[in-house]
PDB file of N, CA and C in Angstrom:
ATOM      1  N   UNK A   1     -24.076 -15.744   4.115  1.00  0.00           N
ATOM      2  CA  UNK A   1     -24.343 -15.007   5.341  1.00  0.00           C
ATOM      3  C   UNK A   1     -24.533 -16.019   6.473  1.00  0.00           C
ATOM      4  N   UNK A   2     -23.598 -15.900   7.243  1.00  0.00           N
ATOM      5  CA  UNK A   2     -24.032 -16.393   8.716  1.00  0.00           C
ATOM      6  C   UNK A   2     -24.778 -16.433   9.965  1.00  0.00           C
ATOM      7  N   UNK A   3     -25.552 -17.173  10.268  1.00  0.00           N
ATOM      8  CA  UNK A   3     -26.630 -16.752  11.299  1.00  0.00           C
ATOM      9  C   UNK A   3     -25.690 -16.594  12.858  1.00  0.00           C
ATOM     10  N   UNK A   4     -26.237 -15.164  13.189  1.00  0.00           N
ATOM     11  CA  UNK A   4     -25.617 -15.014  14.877  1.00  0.00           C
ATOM     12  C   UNK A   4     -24.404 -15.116  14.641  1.00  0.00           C
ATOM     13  N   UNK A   5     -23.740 -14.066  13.739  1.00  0.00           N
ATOM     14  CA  UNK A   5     -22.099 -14.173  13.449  1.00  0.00           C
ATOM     15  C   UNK A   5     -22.551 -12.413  13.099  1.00  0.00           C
ATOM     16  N   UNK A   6     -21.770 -11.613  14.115  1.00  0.00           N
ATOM     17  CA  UNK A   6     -21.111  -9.906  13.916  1.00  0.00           C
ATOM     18  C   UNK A   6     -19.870  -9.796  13.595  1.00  0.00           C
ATOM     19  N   UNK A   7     -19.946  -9.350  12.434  1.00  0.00           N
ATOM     20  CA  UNK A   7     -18.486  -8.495  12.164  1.00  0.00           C
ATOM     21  C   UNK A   7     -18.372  -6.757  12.149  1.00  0.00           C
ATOM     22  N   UNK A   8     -17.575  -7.021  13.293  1.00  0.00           N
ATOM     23  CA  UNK A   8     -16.723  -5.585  14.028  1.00  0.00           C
ATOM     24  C   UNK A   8     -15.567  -5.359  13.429  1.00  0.00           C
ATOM     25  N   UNK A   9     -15.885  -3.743  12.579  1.00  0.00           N
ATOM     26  CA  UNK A   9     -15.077  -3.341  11.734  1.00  0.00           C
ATOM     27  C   UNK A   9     -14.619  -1.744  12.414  1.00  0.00           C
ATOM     28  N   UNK A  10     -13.443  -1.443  12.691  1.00  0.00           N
ATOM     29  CA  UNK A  10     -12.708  -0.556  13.675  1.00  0.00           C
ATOM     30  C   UNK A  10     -12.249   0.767  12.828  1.00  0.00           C
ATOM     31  N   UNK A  11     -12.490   1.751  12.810  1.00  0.00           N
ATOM     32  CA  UNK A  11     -11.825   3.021  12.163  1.00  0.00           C
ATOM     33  C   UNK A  11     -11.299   3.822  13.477  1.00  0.00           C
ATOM     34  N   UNK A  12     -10.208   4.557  12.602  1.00  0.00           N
ATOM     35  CA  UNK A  12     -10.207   5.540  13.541  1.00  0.00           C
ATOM     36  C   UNK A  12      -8.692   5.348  14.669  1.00  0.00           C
ATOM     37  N   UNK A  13      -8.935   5.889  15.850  1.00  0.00           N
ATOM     38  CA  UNK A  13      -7.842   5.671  16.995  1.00  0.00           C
ATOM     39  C   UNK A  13      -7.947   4.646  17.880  1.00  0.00           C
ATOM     40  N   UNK A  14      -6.961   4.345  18.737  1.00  0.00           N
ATOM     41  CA  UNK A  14      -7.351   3.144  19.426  1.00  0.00           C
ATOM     42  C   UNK A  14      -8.492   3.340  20.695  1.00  0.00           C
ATOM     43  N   UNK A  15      -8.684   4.556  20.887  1.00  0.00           N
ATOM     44  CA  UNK A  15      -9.765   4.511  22.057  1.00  0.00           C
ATOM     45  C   UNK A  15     -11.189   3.580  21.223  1.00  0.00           C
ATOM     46  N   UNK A  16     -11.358   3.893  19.841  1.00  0.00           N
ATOM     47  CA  UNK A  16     -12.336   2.847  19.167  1.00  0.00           C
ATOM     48  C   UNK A  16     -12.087   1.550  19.029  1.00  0.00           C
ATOM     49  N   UNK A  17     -10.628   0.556  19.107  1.00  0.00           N
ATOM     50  CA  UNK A  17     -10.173  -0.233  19.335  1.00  0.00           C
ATOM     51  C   UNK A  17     -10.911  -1.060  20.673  1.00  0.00           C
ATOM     52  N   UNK A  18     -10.220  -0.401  21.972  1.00  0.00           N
ATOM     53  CA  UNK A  18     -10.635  -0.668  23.219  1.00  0.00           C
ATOM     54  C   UNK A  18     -12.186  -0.797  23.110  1.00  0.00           C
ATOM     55  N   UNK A  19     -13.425   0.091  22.231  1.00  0.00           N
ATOM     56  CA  UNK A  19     -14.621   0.389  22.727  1.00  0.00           C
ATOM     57  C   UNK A  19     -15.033  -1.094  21.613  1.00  0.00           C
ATOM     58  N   UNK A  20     -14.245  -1.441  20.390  1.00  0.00           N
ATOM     59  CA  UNK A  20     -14.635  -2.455  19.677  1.00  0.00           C
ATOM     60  C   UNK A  20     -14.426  -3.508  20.777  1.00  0.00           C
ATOM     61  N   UNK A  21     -13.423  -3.737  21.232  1.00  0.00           N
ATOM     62  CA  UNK A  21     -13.080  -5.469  22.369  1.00  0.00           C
ATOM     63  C   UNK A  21     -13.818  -5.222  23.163  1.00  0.00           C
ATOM     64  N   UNK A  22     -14.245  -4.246  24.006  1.00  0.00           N
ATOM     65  CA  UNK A  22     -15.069  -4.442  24.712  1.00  0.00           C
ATOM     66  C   UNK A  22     -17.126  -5.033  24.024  1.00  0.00           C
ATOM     67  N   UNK A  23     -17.183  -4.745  23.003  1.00  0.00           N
ATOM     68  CA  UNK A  23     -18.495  -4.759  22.699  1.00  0.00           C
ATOM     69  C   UNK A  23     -18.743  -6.284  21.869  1.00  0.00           C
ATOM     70  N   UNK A  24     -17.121  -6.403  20.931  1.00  0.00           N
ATOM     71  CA  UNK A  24     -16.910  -7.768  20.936  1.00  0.00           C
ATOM     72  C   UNK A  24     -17.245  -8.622  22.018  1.00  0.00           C
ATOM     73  N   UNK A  25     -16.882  -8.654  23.499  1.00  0.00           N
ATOM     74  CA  UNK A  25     -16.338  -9.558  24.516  1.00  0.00           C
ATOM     75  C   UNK A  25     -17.935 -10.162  24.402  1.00  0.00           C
ATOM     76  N   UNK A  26     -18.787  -9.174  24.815  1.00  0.00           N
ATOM     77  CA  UNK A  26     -20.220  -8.504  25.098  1.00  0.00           C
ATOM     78  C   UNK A  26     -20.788  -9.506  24.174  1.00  0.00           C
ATOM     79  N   UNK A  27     -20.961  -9.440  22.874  1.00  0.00           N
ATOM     80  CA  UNK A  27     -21.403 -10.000  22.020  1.00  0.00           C
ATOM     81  C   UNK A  27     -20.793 -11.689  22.473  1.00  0.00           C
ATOM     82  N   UNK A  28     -19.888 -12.246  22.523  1.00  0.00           N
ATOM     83  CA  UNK A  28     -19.557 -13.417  22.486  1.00  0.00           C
ATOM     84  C   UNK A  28     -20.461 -14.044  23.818  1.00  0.00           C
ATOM     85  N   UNK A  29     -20.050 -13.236  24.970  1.00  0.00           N
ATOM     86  CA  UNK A  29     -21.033 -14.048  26.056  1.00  0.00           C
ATOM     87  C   UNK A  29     -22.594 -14.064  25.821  1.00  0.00           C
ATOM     88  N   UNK A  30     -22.870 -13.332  24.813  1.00  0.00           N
ATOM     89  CA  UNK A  30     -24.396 -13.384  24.360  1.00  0.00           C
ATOM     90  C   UNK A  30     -24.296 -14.763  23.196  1.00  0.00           C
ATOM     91  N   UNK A  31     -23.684 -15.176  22.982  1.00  0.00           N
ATOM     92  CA  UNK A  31     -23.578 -16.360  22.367  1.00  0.00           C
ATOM     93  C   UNK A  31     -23.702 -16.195  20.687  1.00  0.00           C
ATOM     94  N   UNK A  32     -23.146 -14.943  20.429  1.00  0.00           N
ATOM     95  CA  UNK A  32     -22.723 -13.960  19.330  1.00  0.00           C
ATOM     96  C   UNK A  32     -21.262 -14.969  18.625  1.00  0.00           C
ATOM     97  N   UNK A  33     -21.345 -15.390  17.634  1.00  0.00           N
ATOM     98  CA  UNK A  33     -19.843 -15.406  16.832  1.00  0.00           C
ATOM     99  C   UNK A  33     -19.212 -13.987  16.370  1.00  0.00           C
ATOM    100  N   UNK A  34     -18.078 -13.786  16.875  1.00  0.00           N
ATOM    101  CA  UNK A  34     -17.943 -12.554  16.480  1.00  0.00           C
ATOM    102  C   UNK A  34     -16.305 -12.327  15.864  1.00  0.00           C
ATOM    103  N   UNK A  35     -16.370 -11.587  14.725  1.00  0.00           N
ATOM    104  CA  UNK A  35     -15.044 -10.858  14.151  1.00  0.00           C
ATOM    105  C   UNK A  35     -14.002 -10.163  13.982  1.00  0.00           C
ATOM    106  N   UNK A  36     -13.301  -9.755  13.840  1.00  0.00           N
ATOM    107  CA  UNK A  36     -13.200  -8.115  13.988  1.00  0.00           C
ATOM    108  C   UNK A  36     -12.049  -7.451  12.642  1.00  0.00           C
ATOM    109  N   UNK A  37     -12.868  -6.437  11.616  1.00  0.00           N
ATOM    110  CA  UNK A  37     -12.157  -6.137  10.938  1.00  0.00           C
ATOM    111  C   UNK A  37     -11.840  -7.037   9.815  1.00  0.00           C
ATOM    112  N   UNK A  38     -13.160  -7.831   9.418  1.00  0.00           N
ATOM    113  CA  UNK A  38     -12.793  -9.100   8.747  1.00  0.00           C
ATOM    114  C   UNK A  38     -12.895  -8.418   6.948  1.00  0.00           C
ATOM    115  N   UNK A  39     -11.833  -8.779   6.015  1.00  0.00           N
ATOM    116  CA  UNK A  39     -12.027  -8.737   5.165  1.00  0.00           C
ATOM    117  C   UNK A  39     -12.667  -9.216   4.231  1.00  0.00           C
ATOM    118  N   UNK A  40     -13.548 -10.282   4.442  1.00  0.00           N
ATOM    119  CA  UNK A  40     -14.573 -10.577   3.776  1.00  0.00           C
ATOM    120  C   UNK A  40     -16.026 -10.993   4.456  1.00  0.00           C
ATOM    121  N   UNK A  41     -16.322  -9.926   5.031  1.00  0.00           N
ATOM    122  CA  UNK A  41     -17.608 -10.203   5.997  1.00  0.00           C
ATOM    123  C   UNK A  41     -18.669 -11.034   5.448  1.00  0.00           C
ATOM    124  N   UNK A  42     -19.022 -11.654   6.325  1.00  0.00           N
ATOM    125  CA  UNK A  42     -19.935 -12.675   6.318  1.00  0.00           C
ATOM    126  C   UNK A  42     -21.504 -12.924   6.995  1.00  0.00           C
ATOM    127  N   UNK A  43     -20.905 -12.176   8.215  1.00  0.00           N
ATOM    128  CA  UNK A  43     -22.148 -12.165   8.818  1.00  0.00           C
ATOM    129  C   UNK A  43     -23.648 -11.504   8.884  1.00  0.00           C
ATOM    130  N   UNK A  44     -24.587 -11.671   9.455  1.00  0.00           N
ATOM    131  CA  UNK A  44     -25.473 -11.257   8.931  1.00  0.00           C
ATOM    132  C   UNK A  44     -25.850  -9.706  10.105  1.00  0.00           C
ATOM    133  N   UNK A  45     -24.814  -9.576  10.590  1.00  0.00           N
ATOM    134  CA  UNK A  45     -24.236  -8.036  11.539  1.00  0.00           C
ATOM    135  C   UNK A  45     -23.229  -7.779  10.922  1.00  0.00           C
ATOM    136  N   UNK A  46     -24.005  -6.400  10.976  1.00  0.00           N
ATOM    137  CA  UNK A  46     -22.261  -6.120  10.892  1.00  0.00           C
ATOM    138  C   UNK A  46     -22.246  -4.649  11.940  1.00  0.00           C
ATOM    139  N   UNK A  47     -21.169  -4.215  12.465  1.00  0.00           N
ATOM    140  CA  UNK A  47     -21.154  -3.035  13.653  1.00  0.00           C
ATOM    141  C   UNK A  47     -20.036  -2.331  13.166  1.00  0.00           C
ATOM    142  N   UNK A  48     -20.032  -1.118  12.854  1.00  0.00           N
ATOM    143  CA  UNK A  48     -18.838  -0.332  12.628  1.00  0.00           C
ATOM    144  C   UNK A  48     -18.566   0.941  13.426  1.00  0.00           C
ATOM    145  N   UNK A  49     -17.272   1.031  13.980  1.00  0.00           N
ATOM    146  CA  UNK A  49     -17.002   1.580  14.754  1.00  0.00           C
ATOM    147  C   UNK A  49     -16.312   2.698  13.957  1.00  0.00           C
ATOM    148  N   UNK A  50     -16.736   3.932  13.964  1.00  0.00           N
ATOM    149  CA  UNK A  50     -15.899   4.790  13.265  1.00  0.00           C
ATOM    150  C   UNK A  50     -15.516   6.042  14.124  1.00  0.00           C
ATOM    151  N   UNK A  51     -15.036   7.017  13.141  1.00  0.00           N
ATOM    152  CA  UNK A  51     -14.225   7.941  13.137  1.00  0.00           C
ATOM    153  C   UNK A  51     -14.652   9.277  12.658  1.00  0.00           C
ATOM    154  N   UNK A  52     -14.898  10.121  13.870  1.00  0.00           N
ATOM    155  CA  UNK A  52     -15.031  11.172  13.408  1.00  0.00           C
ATOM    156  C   UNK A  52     -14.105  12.534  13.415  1.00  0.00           C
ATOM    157  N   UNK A  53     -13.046  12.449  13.706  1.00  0.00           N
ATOM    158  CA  UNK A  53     -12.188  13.368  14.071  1.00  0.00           C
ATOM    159  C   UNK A  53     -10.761  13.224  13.528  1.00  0.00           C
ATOM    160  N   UNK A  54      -9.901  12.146  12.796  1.00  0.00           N
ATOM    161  CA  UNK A  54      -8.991  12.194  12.451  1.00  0.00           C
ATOM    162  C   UNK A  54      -9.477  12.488  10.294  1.00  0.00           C
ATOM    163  N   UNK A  55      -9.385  13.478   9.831  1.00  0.00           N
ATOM    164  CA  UNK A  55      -9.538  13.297   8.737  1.00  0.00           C
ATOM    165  C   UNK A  55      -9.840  11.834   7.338  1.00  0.00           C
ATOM    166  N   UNK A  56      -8.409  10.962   7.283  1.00  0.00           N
ATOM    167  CA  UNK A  56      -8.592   9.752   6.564  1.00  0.00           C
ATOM    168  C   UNK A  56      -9.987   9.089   7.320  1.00  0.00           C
ATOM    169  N   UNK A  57      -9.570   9.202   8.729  1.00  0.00           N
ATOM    170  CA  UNK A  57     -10.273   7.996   9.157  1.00  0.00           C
ATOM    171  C   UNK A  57     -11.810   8.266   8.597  1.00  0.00           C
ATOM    172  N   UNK A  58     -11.900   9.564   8.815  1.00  0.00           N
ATOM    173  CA  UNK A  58     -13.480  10.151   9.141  1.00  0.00           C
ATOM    174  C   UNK A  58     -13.716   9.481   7.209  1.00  0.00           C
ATOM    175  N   UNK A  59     -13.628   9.680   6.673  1.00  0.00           N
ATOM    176  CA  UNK A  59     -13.904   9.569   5.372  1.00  0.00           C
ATOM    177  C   UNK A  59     -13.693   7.751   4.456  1.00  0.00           C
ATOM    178  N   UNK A  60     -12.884   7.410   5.679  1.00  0.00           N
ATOM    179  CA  UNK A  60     -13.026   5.703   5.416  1.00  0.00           C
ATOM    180  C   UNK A  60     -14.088   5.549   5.968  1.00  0.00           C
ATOM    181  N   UNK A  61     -14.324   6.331   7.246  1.00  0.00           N
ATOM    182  CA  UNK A  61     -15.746   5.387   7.706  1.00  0.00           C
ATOM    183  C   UNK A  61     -16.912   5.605   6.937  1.00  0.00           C
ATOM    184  N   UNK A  62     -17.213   6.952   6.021  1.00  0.00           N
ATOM    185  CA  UNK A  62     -17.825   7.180   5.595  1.00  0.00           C
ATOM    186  C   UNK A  62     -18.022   6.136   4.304  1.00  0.00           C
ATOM    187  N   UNK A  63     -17.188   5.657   3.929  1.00  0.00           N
ATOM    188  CA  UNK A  63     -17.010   5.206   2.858  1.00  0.00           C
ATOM    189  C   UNK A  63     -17.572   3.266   3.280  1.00  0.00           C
ATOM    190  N   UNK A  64     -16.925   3.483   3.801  1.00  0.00           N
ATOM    191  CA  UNK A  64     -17.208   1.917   5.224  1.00  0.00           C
ATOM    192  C   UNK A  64     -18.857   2.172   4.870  1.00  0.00           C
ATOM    193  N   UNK A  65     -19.468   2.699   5.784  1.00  0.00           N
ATOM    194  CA  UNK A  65     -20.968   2.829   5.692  1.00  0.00           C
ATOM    195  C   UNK A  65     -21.634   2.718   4.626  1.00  0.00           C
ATOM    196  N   UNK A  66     -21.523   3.247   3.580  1.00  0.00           N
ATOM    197  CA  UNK A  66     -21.967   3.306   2.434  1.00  0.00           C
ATOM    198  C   UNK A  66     -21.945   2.155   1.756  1.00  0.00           C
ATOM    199  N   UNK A  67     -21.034   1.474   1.937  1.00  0.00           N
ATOM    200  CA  UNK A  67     -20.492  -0.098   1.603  1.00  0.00           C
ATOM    201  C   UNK A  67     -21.651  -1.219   2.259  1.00  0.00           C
ATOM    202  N   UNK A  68     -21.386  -1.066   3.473  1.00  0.00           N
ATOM    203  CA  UNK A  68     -22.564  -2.019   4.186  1.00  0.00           C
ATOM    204  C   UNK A  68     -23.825  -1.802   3.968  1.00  0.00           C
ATOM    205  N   UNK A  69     -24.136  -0.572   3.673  1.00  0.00           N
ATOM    206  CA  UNK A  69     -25.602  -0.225   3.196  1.00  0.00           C
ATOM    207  C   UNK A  69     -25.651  -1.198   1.901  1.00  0.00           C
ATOM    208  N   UNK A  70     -25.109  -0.726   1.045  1.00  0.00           N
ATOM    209  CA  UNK A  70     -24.800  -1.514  -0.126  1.00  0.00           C
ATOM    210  C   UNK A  70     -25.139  -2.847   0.283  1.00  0.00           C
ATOM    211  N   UNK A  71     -24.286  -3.446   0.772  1.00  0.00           N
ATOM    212  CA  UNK A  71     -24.878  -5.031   1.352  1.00  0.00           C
ATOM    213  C   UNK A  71     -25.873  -5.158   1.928  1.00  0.00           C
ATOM    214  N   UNK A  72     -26.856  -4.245   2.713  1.00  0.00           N
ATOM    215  CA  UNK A  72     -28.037  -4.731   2.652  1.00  0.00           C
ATOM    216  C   UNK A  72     -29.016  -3.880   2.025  1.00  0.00           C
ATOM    217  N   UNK A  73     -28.639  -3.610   1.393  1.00  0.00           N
ATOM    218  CA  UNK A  73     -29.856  -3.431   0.404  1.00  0.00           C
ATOM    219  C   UNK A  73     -30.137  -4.630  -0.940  1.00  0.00           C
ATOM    220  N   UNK A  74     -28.622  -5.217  -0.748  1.00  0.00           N
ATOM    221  CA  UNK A  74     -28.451  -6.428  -2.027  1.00  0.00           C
ATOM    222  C   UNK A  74     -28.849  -7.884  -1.429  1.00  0.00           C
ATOM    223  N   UNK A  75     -29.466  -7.686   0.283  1.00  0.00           N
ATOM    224  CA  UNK A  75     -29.600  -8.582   1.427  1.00  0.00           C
ATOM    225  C   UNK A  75     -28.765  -9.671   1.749  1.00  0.00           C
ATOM    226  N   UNK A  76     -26.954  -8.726   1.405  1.00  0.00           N
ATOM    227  CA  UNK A  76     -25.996 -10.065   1.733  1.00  0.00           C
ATOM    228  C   UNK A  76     -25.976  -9.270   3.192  1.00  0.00           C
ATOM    229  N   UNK A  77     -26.266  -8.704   4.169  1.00  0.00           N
ATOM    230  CA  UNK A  77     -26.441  -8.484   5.328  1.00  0.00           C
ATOM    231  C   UNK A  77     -27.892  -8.118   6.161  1.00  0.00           C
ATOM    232  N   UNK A  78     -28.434  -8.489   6.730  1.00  0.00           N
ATOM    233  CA  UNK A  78     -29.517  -8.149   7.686  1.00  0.00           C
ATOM    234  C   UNK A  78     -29.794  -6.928   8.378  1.00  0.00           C
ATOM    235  N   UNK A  79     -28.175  -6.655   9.514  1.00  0.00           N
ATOM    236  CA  UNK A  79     -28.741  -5.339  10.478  1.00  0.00           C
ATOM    237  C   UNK A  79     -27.260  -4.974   9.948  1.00  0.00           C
ATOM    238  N   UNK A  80     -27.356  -3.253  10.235  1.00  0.00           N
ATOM    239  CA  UNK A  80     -25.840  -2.746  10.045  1.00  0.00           C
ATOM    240  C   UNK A  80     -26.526  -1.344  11.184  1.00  0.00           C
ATOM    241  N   UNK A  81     -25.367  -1.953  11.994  1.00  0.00           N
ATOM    242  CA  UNK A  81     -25.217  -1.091  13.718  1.00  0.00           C
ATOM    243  C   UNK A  81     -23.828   0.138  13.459  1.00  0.00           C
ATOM    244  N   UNK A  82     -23.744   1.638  13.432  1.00  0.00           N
ATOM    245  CA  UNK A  82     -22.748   2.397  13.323  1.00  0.00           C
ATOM    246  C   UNK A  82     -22.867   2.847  14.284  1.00  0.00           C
ATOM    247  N   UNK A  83     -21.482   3.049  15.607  1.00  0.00           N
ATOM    248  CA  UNK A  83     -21.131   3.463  16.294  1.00  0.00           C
ATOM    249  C   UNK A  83     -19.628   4.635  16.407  1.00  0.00           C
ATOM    250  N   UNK A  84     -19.697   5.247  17.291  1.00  0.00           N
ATOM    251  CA  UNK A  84     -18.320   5.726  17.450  1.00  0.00           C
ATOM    252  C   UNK A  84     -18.269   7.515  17.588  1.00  0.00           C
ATOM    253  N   UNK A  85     -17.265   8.038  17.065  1.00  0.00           N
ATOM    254  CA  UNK A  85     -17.423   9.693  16.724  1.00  0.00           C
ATOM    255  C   UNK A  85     -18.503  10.172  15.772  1.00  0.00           C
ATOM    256  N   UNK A  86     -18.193   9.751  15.067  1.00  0.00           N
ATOM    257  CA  UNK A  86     -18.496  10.049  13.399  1.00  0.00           C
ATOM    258  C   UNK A  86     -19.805  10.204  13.620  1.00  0.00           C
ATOM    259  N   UNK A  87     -21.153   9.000  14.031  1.00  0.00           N
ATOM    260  CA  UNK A  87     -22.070   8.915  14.184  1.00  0.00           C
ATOM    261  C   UNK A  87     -22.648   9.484  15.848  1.00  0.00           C
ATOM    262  N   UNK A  88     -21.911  10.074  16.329  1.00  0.00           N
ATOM    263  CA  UNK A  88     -22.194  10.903  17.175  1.00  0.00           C
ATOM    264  C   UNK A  88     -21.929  12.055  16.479  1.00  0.00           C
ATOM    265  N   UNK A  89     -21.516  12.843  16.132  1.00  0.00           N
ATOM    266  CA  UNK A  89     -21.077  14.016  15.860  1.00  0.00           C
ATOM    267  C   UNK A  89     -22.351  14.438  14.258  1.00  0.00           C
ATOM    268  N   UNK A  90     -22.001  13.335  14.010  1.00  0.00           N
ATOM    269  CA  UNK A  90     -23.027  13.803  12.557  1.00  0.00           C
ATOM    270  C   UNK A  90     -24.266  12.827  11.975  1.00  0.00           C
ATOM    271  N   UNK A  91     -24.904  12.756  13.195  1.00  0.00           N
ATOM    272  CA  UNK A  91     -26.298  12.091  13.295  1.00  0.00           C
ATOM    273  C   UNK A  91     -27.117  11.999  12.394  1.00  0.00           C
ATOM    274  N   UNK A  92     -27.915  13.772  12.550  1.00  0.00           N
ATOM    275  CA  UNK A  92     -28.495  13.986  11.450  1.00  0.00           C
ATOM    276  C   UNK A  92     -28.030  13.509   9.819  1.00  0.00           C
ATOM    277  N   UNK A  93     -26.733  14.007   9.782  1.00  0.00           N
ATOM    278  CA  UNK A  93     -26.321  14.267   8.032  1.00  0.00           C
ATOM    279  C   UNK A  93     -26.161  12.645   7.855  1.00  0.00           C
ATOM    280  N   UNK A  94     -25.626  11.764   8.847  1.00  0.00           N
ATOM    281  CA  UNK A  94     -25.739  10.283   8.098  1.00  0.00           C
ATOM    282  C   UNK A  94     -27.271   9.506   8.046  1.00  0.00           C
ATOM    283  N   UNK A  95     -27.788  10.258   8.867  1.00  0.00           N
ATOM    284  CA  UNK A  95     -29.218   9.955   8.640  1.00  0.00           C
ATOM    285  C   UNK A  95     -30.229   9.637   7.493  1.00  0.00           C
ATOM    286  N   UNK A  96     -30.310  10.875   6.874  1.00  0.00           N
ATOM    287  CA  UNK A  96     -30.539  11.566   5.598  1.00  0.00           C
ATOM    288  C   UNK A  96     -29.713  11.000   4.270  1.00  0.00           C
ATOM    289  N   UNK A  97     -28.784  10.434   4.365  1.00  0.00           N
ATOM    290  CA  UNK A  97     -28.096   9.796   3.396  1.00  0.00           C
ATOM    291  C   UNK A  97     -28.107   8.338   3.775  1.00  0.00           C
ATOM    292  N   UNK A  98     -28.634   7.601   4.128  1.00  0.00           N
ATOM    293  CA  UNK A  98     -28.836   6.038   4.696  1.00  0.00           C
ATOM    294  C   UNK A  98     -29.607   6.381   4.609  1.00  0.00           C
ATOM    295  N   UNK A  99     -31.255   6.551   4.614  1.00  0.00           N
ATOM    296  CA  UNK A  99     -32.566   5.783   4.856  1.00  0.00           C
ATOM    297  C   UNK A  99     -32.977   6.593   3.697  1.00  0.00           C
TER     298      UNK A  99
END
């Protein structure tokens, strides 16, 4: 695990694309190392941008989440940040299944 290294992992359409580079950019001038979509994450962030409205996507992200939880609960990650549709739309219900 890397200290002050986020990996930004993208589901979904490209309007989550655009909202990942932008939050990437964000992170780097904060003096953030940052990723995106890395297949073997490392860092001790991780931010996932998901999907709530295209079917596959919605259910990778779900699956995505569950994964990173996984990593920190095994403390190969620190913070895990979910953004996007998905976690707008279904607050509560990912709530309740994470904590």
């Amino acid at each position: 695990m890397k200290k002050n290294r986020v990996d930004v992992i993208t589901m979904g359409c490209s309007k989550n694309l655009v909202d990942s580079e932008h939050l990437m950019r964000q992170l780097q001038e904060c003096g953030y190392e940052v990723t995106h979509d890395s297949e073997e994450p490392c860092g001790e962030i991780a931010v996932i941008n998901t999907c709530g409205f295209i079917g596959d996507a919605k259910q990778e992200s779900i699956n995505m989440i569950l994964e990173f939880c996984q990593r920190k609960e095994e403390g190969d990650l620190k913070k895990l940040y979910v953004m996007g549709c998905l976690s707008e739309r279904y607050l509560d219900e990912l709530r309740e299944e994470i904590t």
